[in-house]
C-alpha atoms as a PDB file:
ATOM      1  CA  UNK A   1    -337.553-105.881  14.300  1.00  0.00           C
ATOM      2  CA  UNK A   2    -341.169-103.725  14.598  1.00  0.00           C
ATOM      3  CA  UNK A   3    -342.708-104.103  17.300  1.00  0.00           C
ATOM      4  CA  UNK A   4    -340.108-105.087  20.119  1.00  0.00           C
ATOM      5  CA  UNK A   5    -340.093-101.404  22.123  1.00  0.00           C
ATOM      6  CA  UNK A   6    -344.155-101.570  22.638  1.00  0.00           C
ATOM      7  CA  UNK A   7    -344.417 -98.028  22.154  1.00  0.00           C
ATOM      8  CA  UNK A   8    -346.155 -97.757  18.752  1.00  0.00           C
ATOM      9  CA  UNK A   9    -349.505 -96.376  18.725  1.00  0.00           C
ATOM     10  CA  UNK A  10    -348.976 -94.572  21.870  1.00  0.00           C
ATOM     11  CA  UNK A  11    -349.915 -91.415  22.723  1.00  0.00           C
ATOM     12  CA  UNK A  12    -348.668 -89.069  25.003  1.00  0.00           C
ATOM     13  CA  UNK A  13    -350.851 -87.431  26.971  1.00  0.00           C
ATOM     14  CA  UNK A  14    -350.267 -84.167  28.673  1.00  0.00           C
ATOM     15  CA  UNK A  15    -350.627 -82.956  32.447  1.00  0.00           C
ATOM     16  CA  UNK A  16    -351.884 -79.889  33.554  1.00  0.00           C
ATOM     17  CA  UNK A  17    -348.517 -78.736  34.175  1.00  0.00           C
ATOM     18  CA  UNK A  18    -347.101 -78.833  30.664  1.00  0.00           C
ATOM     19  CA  UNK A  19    -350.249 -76.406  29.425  1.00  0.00           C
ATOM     20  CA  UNK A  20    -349.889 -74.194  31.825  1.00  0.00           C
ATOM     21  CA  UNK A  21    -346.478 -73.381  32.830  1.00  0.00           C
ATOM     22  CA  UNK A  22    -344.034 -75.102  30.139  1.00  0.00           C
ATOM     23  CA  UNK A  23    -346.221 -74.531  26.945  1.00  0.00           C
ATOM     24  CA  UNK A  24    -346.782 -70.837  27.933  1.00  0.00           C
ATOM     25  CA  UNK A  25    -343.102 -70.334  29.406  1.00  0.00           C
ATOM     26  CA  UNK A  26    -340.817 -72.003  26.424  1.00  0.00           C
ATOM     27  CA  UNK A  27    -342.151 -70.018  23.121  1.00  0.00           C
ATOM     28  CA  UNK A  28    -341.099 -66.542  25.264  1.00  0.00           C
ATOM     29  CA  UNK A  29    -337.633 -68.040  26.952  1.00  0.00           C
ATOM     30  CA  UNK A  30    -336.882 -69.417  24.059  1.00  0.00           C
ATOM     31  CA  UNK A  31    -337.275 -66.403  21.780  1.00  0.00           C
ATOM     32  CA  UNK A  32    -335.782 -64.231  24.310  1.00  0.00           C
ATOM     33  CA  UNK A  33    -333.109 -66.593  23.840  1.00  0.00           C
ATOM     34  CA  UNK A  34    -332.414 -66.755  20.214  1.00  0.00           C
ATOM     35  CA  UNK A  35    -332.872 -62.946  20.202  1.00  0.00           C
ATOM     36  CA  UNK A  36    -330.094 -62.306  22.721  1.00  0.00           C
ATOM     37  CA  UNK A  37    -327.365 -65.068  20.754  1.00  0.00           C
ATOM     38  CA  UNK A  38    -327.469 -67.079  23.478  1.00  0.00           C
ATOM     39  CA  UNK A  39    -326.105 -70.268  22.924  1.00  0.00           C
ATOM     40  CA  UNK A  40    -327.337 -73.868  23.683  1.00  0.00           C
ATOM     41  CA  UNK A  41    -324.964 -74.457  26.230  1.00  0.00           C
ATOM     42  CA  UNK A  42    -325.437 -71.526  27.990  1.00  0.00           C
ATOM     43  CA  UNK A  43    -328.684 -72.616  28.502  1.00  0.00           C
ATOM     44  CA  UNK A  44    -328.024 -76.029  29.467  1.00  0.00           C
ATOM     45  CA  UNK A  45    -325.694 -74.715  32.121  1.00  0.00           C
ATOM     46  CA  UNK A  46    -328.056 -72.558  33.361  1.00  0.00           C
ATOM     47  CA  UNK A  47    -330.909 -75.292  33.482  1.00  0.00           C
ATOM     48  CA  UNK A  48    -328.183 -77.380  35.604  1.00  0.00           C
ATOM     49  CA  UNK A  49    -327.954 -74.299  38.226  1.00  0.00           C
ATOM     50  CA  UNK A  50    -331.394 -74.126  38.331  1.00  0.00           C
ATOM     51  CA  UNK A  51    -331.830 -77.931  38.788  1.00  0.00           C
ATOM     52  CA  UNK A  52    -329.071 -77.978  41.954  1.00  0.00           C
ATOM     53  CA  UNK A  53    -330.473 -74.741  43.359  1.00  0.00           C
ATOM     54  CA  UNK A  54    -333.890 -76.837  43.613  1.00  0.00           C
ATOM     55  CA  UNK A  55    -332.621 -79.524  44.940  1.00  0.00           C
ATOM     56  CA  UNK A  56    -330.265 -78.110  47.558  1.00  0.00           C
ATOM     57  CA  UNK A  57    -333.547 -76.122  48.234  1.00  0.00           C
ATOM     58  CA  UNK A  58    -335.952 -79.429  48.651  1.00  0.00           C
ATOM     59  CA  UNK A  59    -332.793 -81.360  50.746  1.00  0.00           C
ATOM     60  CA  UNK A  60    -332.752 -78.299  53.229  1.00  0.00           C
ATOM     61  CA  UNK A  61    -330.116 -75.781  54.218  1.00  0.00           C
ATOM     62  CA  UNK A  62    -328.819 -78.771  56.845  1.00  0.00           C
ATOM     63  CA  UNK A  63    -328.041 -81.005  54.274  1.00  0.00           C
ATOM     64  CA  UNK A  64    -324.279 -80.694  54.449  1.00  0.00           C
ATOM     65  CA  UNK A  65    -323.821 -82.282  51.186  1.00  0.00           C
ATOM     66  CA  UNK A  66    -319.999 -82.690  50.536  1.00  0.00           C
ATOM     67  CA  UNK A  67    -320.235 -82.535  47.035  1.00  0.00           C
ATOM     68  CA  UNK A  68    -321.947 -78.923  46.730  1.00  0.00           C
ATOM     69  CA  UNK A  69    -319.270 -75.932  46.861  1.00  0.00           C
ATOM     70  CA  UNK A  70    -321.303 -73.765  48.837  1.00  0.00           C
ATOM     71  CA  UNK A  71    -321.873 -76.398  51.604  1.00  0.00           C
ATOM     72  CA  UNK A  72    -322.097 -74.668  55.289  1.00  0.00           C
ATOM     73  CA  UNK A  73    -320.237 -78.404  56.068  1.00  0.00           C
END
């Protein structure tokens, strides 16, 4: 079955972004990582807190999501 997910050939292409700030940040976070024994799920976690952080941030301290422990709601 070649063929069927019509992604062969294709090339990803990269933004801006990705050469400025995540090629230049991940070879030093992730050294500083390995070099401390951190583990991979330390770092997942810590992506996840960084990822709700954000997006409490972008939804605004009025939000009153019921969901997030720190909720002023």
């Amino acid at each position: 079955m070649t063929g069927t997910s019509g992604t062969e050939g294709h090339v990803m292409r990269q933004c801006w972004l990705d050469r400025v700030r995540h090629r230049r940040l991940s070879g030093p976070l992730s050294a500083m990582a390995t070099r401390s024994g951190v583990s991979p799920n330390v770092v997942t976690l810590a992506s996840l807190a960084v990822g709700l952080a954000a997006a409490r941030r972008l939804a605004g301290e009025g939000a009153g999501c019921p969901f997030w422990p720190w909720s002023s709601t």
